[in-house]
Protein backbone atom coordinates (compact mmCIF):
# COMPACT_ATOMS: atom_id res chain seq x y z
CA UNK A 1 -15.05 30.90 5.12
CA UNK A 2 -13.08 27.48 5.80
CA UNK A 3 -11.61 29.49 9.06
CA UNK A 4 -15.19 30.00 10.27
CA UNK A 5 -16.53 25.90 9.77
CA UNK A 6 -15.18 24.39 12.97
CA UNK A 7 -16.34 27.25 15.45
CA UNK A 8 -19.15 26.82 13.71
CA UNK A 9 -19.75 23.74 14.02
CA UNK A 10 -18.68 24.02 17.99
CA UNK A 11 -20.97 26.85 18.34
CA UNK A 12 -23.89 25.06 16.76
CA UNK A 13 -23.54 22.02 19.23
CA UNK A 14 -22.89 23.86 22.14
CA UNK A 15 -26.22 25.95 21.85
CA UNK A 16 -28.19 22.74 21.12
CA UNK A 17 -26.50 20.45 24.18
CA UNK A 18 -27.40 24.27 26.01
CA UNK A 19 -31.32 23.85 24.57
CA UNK A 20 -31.63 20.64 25.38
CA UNK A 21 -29.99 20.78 29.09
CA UNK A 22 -26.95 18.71 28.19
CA UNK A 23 -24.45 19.53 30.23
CA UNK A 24 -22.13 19.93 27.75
CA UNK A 25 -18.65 20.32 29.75
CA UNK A 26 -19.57 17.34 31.51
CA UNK A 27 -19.87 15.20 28.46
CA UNK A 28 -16.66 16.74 26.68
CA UNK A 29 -14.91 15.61 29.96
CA UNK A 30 -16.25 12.24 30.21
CA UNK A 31 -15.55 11.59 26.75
CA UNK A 32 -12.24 12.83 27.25
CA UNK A 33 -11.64 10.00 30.15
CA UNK A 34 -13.14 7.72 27.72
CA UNK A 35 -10.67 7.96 24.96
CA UNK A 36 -7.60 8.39 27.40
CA UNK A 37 -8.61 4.92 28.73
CA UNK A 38 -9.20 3.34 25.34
CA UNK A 39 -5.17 4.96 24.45
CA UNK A 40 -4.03 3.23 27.38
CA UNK A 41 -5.07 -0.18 26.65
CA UNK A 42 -4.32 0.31 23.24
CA UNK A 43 -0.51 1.46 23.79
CA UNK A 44 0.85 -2.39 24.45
CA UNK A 45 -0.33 -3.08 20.96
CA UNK A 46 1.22 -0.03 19.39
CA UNK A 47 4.47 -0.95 21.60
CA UNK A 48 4.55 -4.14 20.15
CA UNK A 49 3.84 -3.12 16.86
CA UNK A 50 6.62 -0.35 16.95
CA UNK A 51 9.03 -2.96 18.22
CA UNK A 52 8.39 -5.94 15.48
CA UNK A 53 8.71 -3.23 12.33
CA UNK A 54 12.56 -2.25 14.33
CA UNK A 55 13.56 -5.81 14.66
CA UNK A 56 12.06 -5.96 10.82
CA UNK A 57 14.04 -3.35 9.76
CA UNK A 58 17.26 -4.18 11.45
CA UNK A 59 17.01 -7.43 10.63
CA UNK A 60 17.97 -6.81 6.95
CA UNK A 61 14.79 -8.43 5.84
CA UNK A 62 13.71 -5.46 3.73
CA UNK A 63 17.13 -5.51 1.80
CA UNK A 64 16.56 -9.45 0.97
CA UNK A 65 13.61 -8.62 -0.22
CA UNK A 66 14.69 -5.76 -2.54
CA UNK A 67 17.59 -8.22 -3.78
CA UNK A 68 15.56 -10.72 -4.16
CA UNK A 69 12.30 -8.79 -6.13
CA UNK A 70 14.68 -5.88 -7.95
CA UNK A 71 14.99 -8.46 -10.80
CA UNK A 72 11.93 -9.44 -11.00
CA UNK A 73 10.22 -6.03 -11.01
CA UNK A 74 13.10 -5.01 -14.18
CA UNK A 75 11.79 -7.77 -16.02
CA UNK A 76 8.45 -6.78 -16.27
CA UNK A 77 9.64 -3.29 -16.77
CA UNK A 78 8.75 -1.60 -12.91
CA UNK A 79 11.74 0.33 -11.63
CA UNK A 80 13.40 -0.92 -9.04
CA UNK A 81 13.03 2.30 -7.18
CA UNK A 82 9.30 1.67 -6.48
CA UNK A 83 10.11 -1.56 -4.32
CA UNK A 84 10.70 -0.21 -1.40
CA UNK A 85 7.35 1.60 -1.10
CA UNK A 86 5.52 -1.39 -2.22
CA UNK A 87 7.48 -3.57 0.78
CA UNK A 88 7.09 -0.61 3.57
CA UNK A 89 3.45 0.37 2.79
CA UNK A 90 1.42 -2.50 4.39
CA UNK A 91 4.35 -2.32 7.70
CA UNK A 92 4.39 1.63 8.17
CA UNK A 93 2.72 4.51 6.98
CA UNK A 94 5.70 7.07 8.28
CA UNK A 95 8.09 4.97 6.61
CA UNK A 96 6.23 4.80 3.38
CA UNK A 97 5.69 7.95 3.54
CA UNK A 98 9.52 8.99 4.09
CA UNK A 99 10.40 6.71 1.42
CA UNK A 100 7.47 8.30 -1.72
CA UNK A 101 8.87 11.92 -0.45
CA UNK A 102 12.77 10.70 -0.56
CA UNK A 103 11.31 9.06 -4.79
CA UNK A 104 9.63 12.66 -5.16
CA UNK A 105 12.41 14.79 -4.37
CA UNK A 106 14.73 12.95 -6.04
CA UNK A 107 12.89 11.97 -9.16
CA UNK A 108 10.71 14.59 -9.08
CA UNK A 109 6.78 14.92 -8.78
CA UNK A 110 5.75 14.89 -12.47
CA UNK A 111 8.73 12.55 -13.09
CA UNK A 112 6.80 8.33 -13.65
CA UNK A 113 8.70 7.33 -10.49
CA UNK A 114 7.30 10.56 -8.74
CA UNK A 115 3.74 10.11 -9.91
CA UNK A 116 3.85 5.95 -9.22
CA UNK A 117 4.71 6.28 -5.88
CA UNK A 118 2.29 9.20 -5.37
CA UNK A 119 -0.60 6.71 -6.66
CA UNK A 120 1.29 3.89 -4.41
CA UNK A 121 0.84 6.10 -1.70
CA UNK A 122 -2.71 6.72 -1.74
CA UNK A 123 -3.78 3.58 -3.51
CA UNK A 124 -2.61 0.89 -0.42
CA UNK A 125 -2.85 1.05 3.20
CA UNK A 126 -0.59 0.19 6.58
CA UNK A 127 -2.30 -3.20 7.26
CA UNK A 128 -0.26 -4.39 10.21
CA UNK A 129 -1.00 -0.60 12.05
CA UNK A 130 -4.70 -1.39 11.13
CA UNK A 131 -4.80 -4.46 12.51
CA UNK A 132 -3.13 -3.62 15.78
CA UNK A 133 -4.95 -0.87 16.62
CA UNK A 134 -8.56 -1.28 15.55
CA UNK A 135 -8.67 -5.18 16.21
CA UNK A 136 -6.51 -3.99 19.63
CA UNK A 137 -9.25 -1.86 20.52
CA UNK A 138 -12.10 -4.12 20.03
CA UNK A 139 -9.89 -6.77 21.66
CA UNK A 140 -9.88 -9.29 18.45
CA UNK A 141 -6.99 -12.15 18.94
CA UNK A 142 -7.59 -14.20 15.80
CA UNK A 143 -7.15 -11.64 12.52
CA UNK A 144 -5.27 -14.54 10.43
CA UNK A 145 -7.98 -13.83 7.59
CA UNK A 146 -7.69 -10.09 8.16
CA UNK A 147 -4.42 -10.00 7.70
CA UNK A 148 -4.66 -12.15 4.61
CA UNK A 149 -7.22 -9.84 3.02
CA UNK A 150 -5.36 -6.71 4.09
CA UNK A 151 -2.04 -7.72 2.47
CA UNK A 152 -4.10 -9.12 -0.41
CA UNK A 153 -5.64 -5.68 -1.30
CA UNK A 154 -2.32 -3.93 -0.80
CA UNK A 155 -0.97 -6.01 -3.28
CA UNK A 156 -3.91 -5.34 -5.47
CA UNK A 157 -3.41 -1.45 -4.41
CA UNK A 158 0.31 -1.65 -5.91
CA UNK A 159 -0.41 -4.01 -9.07
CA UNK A 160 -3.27 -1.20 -9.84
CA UNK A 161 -1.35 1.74 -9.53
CA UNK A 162 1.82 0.67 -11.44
CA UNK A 163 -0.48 -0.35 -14.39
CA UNK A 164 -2.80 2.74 -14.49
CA UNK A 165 0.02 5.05 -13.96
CA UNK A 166 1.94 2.93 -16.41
CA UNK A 167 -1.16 3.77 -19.26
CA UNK A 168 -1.20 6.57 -18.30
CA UNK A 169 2.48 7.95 -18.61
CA UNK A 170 3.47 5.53 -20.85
């Protein structure tokens, strides 16, 4: 049945744009130009974005920050493993998600590390792509707050999920 929902669904608004004269190829097209305009204005944004989280990474910044935090997260008992999700999450979502299926296949999916950064994963969000491309789109220039909100319920996001997977496996 799932195969069947979309054409469906395209069938059903096709015969009501069709009932009530819509002309429906029209629309699709001008919607089309629509969003090819709203990509194009949004691509310096993305551009910029792309090129800050390379200079980011090759900077060494995220390997400071793992020397830095790895002792930290051993004292109060979160492996050291986790970190790098927890610093890549908020920057890039392909990143984080290389990094939780890199912790998965090595540790394993029912494994604590496995699970945590499964929870990680899903419990936190890529605030910086967020920011650039929805504020971007609406042309928004001041997102200081934003940003401080986003990163704050990331961090929230990651202090949640290490201590309900934590009571939970533990």
């Amino acid at each position: 049945m799932s195969s069947w929902i979309i054409p469906l669904v395209l069938l059903i608004i096709l015969l009501t744009a069709l009932k009530r004269g819509v002309p429906a190829f029209e629309v699709f097209a001008e919607g089309s130009k629509e969003g090819l305009q709203i990509t194009l204005s949004l691509l310096p944004f993305l551009l910029g974005m792309m090129v800050a989280i390379g200079i980011f990474r090759a900077s060494g910044a995220v390997e400071l920050l793992l020397y830095i935090l790895e002792p930290v997260f051993h004292l109060v008992g979160i492996p050291g493993e986790i970190l790098p999700l927890a610093l890549v999450r908020p920057i890039s979502g392909t990143a984080a998600l290389a990094v939780t299926t890199d912790l998965i296949g090595t540790h394993g999916p029912d494994s604590f590390i496995g699970t945590l950064a499964s929870v990680m994963q899903g419990s936190t969000d890529t605030t910086l792509y967020i920011l650039t491309v929805y504020f971007g789109a609406i042309q928004i220039k001041k997102y200081g707050n934003a940003l401080k909100v986003g990163l704050l319920a990331d961090f929230v996001g990651i202090i949640a999920s290490i201590a309900v997977v934590t009571l939970l496996l533990n």
